[in-house]
N, C-alpha and C. Protein backbone atom coordinates (compact mmCIF):
# COMPACT_ATOMS: atom_id res chain seq x y z
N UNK A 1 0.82 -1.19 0.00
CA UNK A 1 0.00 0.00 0.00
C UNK A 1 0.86 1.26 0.00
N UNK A 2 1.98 1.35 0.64
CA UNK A 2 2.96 2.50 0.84
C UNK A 2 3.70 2.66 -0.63
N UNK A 3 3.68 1.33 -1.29
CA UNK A 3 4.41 1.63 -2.97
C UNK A 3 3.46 2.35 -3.70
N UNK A 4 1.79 2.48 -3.27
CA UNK A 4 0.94 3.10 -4.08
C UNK A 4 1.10 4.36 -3.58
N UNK A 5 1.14 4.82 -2.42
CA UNK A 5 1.23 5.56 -1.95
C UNK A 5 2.41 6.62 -2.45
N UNK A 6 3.68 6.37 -2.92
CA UNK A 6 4.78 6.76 -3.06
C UNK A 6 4.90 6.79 -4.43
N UNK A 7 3.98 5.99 -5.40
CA UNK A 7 3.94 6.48 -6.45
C UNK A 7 3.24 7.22 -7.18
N UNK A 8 1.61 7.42 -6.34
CA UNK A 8 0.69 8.63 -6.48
C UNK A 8 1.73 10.32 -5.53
N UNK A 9 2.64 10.16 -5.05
CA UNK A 9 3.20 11.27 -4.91
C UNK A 9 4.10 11.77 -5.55
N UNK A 10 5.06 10.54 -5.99
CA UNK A 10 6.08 11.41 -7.52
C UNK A 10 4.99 11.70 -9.02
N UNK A 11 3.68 11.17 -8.84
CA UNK A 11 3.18 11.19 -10.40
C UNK A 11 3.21 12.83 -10.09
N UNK A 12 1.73 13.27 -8.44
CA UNK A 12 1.54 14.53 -8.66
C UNK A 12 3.29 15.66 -8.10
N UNK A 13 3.88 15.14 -7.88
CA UNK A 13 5.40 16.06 -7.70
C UNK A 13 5.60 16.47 -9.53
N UNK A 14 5.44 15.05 -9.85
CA UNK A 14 6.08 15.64 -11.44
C UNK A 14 5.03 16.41 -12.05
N UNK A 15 3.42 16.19 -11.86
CA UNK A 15 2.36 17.10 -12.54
C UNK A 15 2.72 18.28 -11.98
N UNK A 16 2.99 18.81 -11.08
CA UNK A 16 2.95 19.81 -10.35
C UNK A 16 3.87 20.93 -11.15
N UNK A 17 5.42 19.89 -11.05
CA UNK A 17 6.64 20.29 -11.69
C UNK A 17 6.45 20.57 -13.22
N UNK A 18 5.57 19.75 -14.09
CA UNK A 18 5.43 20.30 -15.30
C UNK A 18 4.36 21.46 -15.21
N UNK A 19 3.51 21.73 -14.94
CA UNK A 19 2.94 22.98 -14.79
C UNK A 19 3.44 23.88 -14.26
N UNK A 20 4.42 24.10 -13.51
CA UNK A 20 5.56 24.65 -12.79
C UNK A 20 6.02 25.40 -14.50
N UNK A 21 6.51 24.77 -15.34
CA UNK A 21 7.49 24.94 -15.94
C UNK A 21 6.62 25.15 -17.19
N UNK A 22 5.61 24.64 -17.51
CA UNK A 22 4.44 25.64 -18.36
C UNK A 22 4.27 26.80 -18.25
N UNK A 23 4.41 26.99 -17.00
CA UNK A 23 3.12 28.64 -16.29
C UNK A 23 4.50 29.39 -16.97
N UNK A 24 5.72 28.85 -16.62
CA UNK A 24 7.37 29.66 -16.92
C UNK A 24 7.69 30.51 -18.38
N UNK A 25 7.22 29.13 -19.11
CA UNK A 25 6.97 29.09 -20.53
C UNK A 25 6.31 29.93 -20.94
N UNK A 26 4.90 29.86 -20.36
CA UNK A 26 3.88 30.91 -20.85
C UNK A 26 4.16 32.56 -20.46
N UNK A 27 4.80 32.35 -19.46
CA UNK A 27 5.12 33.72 -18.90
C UNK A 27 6.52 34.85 -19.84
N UNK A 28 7.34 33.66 -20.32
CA UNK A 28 8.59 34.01 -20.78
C UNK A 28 7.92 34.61 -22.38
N UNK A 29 7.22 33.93 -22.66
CA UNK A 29 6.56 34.03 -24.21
C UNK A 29 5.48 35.23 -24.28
N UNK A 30 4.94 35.56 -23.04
CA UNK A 30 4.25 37.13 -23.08
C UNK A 30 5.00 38.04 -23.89
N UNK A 31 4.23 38.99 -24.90
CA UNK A 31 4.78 39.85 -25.20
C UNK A 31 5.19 40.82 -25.01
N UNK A 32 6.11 41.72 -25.14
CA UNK A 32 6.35 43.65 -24.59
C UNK A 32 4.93 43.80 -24.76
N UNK A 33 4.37 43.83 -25.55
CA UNK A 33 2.80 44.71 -25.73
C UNK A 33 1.95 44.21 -24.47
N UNK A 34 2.19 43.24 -23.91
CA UNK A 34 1.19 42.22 -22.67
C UNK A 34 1.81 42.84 -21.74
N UNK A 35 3.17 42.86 -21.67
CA UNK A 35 3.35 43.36 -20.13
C UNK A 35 3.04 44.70 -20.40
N UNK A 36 3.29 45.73 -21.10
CA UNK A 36 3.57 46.91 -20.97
C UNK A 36 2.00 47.54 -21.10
N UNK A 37 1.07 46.64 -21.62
CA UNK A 37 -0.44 47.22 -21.50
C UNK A 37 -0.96 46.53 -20.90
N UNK A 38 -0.81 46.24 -19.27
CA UNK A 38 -2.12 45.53 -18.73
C UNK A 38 -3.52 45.30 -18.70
N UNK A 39 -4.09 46.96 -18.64
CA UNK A 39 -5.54 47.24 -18.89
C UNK A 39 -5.70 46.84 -20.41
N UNK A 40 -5.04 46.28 -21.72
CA UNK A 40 -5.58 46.04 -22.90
C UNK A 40 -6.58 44.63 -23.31
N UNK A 41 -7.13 44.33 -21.67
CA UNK A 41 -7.59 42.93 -21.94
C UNK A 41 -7.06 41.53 -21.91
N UNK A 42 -7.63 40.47 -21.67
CA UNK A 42 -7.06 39.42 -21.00
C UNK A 42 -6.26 38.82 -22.56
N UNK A 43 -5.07 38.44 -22.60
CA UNK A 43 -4.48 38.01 -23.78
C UNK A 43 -4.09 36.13 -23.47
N UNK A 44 -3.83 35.87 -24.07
CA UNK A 44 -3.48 34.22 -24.28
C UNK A 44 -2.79 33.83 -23.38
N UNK A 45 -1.19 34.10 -23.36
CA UNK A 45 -0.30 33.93 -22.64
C UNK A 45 -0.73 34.31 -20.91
N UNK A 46 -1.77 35.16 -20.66
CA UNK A 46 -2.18 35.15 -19.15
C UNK A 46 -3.06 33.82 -18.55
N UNK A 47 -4.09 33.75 -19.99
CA UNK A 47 -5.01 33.07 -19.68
C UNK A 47 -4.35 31.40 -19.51
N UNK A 48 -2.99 31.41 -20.27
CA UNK A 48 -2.40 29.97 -20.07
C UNK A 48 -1.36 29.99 -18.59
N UNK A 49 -1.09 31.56 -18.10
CA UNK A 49 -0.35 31.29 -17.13
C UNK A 49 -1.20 31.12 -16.06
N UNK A 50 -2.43 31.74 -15.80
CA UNK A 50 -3.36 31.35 -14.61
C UNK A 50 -3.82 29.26 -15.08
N UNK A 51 -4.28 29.16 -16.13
CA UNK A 51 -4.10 27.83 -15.94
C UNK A 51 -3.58 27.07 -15.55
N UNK A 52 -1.75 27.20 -15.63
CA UNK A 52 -0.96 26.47 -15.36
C UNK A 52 -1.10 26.51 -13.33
N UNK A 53 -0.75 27.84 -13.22
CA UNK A 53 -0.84 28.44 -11.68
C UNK A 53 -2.22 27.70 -11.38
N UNK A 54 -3.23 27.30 -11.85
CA UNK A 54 -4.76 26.47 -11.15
C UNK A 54 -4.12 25.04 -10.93
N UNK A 55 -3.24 24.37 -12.26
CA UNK A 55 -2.86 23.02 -12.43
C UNK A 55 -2.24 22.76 -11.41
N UNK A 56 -1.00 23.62 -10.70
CA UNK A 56 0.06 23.69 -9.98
C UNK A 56 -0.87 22.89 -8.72
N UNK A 57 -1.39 24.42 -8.49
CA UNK A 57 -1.70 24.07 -7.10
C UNK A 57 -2.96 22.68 -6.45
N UNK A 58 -3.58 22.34 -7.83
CA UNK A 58 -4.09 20.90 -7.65
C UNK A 58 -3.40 19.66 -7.53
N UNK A 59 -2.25 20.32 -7.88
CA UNK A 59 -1.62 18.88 -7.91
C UNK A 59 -0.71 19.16 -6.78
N UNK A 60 -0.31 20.19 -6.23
CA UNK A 60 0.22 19.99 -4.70
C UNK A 60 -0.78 19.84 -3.86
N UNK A 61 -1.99 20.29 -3.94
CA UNK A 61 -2.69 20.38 -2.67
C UNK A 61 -3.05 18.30 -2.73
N UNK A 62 -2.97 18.05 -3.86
CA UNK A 62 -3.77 16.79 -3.89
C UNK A 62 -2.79 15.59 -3.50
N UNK A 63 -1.04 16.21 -3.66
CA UNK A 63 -0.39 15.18 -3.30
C UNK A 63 -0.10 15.86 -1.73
N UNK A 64 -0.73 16.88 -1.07
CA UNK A 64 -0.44 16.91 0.67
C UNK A 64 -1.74 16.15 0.98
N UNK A 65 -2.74 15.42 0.06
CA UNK A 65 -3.59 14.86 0.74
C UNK A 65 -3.11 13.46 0.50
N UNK A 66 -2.89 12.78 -0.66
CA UNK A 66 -2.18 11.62 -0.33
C UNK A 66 -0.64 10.89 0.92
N UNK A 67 -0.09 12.22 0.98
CA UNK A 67 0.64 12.33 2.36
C UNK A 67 -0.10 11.96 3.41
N UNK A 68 -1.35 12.99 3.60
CA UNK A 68 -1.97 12.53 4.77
C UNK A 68 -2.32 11.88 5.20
N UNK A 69 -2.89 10.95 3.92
CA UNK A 69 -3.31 9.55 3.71
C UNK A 69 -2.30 8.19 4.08
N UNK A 70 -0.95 8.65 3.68
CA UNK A 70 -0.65 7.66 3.65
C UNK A 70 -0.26 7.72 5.37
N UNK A 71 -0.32 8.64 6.04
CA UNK A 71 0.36 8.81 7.53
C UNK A 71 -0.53 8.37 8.44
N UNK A 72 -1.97 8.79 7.70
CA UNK A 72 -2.82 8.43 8.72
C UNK A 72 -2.94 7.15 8.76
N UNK A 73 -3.06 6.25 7.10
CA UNK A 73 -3.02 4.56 7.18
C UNK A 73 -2.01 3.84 8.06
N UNK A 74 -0.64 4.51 8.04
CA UNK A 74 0.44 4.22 8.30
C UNK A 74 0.36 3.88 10.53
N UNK A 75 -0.04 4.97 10.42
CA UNK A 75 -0.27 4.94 11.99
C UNK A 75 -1.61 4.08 12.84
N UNK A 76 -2.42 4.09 11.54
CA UNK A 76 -3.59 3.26 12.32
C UNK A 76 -3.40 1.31 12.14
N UNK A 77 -2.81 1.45 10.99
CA UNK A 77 -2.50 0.00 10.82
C UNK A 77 -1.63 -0.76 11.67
């Protein structure tokens, strides 16, 4: 049970880590015209960096719940 456990936490470490490095991507690829006109409306490259930044944090919050999981099995068993 602890090998399932340990491998539902590197899957979401690495989901986490590639959206990590999407949101980077998307951010690096904004244009002068995106940063330098904020008020010009929501453009692509934002709308993919808040995605990535939503992905991120599902997949950490979801592997501190398989942690919890596995601590709490761990201790009651």
């Amino acid at each position: 049970m602890t090998t399932f456990f340990v491998i539902a936490i590197i899957l979401l470490a690495l989901g986490a880590t590639v959206s990590l490095i999407r949101g980077l991507i998307a951010f690096l690829k904004a244009t002068e015209i995106d940063l330098k006109n904020p008020g010009g409306g929501v453009s692509a490259s934002s709308v993919q960096q808040n995605r990535m930044m939503t992905n991120r944090l599902l997949f950490q919050g979801a592997a501190i719940v398989v942690v919890v999981l596995m601590v709490s099995l761990s201790r009651s068993g």
